[in-house]
Protein backbone atom coordinates (compact mmCIF):
# COMPACT_ATOMS: atom_id res chain seq x y z
CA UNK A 1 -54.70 -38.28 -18.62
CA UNK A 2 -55.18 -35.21 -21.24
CA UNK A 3 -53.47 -32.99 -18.76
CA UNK A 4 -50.16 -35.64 -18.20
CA UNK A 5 -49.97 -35.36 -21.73
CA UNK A 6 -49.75 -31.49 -21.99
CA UNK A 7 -47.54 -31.09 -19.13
CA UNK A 8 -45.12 -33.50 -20.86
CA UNK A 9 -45.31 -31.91 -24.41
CA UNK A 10 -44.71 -28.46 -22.25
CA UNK A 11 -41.53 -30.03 -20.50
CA UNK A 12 -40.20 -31.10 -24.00
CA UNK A 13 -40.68 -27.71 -25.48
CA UNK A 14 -38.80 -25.99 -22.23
CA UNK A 15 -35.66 -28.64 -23.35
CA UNK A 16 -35.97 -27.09 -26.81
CA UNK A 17 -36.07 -24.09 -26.00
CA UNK A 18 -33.05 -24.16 -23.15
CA UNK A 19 -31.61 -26.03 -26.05
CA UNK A 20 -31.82 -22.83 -27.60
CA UNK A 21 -30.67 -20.57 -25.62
CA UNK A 22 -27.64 -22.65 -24.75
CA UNK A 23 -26.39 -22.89 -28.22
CA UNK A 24 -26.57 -19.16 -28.71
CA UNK A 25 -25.01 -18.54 -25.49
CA UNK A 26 -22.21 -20.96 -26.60
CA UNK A 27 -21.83 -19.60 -29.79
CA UNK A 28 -21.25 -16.24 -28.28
CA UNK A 29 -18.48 -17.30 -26.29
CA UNK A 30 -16.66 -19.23 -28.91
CA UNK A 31 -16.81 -15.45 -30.57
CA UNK A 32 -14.12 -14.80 -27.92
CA UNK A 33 -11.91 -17.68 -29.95
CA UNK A 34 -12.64 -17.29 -33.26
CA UNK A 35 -15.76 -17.05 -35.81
CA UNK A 36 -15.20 -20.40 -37.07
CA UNK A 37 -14.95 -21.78 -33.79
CA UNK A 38 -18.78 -20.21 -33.31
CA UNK A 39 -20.12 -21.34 -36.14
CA UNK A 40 -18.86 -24.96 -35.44
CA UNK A 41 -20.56 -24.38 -31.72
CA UNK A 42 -24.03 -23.09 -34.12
CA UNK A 43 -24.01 -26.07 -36.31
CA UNK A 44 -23.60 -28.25 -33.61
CA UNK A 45 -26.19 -27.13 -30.91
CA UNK A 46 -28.81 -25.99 -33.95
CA UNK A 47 -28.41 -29.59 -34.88
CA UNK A 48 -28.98 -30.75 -31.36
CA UNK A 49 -31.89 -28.55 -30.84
CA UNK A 50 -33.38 -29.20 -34.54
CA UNK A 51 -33.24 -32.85 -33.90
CA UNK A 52 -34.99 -32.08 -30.58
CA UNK A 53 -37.93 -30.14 -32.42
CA UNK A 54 -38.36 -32.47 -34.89
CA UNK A 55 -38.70 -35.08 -32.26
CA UNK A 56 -41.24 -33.32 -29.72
CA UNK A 57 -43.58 -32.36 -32.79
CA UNK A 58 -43.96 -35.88 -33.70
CA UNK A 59 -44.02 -37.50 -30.61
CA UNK A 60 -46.39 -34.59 -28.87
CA UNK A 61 -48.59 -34.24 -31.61
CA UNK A 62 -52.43 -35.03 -32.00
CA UNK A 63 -52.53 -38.58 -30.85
CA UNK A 64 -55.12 -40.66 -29.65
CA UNK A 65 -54.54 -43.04 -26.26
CA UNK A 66 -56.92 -45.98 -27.79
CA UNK A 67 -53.88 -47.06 -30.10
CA UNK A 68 -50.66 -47.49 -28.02
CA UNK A 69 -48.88 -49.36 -30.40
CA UNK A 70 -49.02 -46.22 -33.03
CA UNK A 71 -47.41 -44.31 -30.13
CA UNK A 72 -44.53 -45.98 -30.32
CA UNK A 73 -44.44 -46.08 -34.01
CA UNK A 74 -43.98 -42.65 -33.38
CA UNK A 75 -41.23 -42.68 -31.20
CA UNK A 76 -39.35 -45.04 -33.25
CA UNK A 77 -40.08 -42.89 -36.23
CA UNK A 78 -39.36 -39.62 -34.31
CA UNK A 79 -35.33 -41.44 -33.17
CA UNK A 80 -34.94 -42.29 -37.16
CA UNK A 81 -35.86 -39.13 -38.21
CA UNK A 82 -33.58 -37.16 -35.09
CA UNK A 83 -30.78 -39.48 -36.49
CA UNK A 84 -31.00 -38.96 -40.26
CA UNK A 85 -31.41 -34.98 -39.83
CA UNK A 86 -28.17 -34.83 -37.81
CA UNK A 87 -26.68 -37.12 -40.01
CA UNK A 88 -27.03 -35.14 -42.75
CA UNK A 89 -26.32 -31.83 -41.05
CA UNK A 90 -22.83 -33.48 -40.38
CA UNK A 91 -22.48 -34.85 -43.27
CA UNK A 92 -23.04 -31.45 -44.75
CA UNK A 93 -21.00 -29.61 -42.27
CA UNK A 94 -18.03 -31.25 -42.92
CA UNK A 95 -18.34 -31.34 -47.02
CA UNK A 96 -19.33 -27.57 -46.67
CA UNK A 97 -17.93 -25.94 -44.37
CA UNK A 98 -14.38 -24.69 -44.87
CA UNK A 99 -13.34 -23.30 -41.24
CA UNK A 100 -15.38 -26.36 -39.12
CA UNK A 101 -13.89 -27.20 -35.61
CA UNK A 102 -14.97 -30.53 -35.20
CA UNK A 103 -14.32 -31.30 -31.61
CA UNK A 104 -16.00 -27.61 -30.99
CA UNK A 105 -19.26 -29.10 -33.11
CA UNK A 106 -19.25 -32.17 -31.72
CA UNK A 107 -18.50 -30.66 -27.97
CA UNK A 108 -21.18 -28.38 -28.61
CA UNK A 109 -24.42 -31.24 -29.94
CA UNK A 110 -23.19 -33.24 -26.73
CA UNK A 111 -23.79 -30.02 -23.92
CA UNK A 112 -26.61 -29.12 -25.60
CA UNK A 113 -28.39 -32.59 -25.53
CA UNK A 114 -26.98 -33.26 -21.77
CA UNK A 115 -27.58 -30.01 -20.03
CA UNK A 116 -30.99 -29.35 -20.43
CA UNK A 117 -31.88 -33.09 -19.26
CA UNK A 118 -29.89 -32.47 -16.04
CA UNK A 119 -32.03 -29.16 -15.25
CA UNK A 120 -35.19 -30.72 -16.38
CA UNK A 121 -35.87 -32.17 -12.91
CA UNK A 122 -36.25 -29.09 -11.32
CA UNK A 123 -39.32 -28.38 -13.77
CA UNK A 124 -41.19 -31.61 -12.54
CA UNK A 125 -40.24 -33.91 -15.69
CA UNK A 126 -39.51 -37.55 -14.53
CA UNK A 127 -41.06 -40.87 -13.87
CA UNK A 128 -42.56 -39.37 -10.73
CA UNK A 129 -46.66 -39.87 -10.82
């Protein structure tokens, strides 16, 4: 079972870390546009992909398989917490942040959180036993 466990926790830090990549690779091309445009793209995917880290740490952390139910303590705990932290990176995105293009932001959390999870099949992560 030890071994599901790490080649899960590996699979979620592969989606982090396409997560990433994608955002910088975004952010690059909305250079093309216009800075603001780019930093709305950053704020969006690094809130994506923070979210993301802050989930897989909790969820994939030291945990031991005699107590299921604080496993998904953890999960629920791990969605609250994913949801207040891009909350409040919103929140302080559009108080702060003079330039912000929010359909760019927004466009950008939504590819980042989709794309990886289409290409994670082709590393092995599913329901498959």
């Amino acid at each position: 079972m030890r071994r599901m466990d790490e080649r899960q926790a590996l699979i979620a830090w592969r989606i982090v870390l396409v997560q990433c990549l994608l955002t910088l690779a975004f952010a690059a091309g909305g250079l093309v546009f216009t800075q603001g445009i780019a930093l709305s793209i950053l704020i969006g995917g690094g809130a994506c992909t923070l979210a993301t880290s802050l989930f897989a740490a909790s969820v994939y952390g030291p945990y031991e398989a005699r107590r299921p139910q604080a496993l998904v303590g953890r999960i629920i705990g791990a969605e609250i917490g994913k949801l207040i932290l891009v909350i409040g990176i919103f929140v302080f995105a559009f108080t702060r942040v003079d330039d912000l293009d929010v359909p760019a932001m927004l466009a950008a959390y939504f590819a980042v959180q989709v794309l990886p999870a289409i290409i994670a099949p082709s590393w092995g992560a599913g329901s498959k036993p």
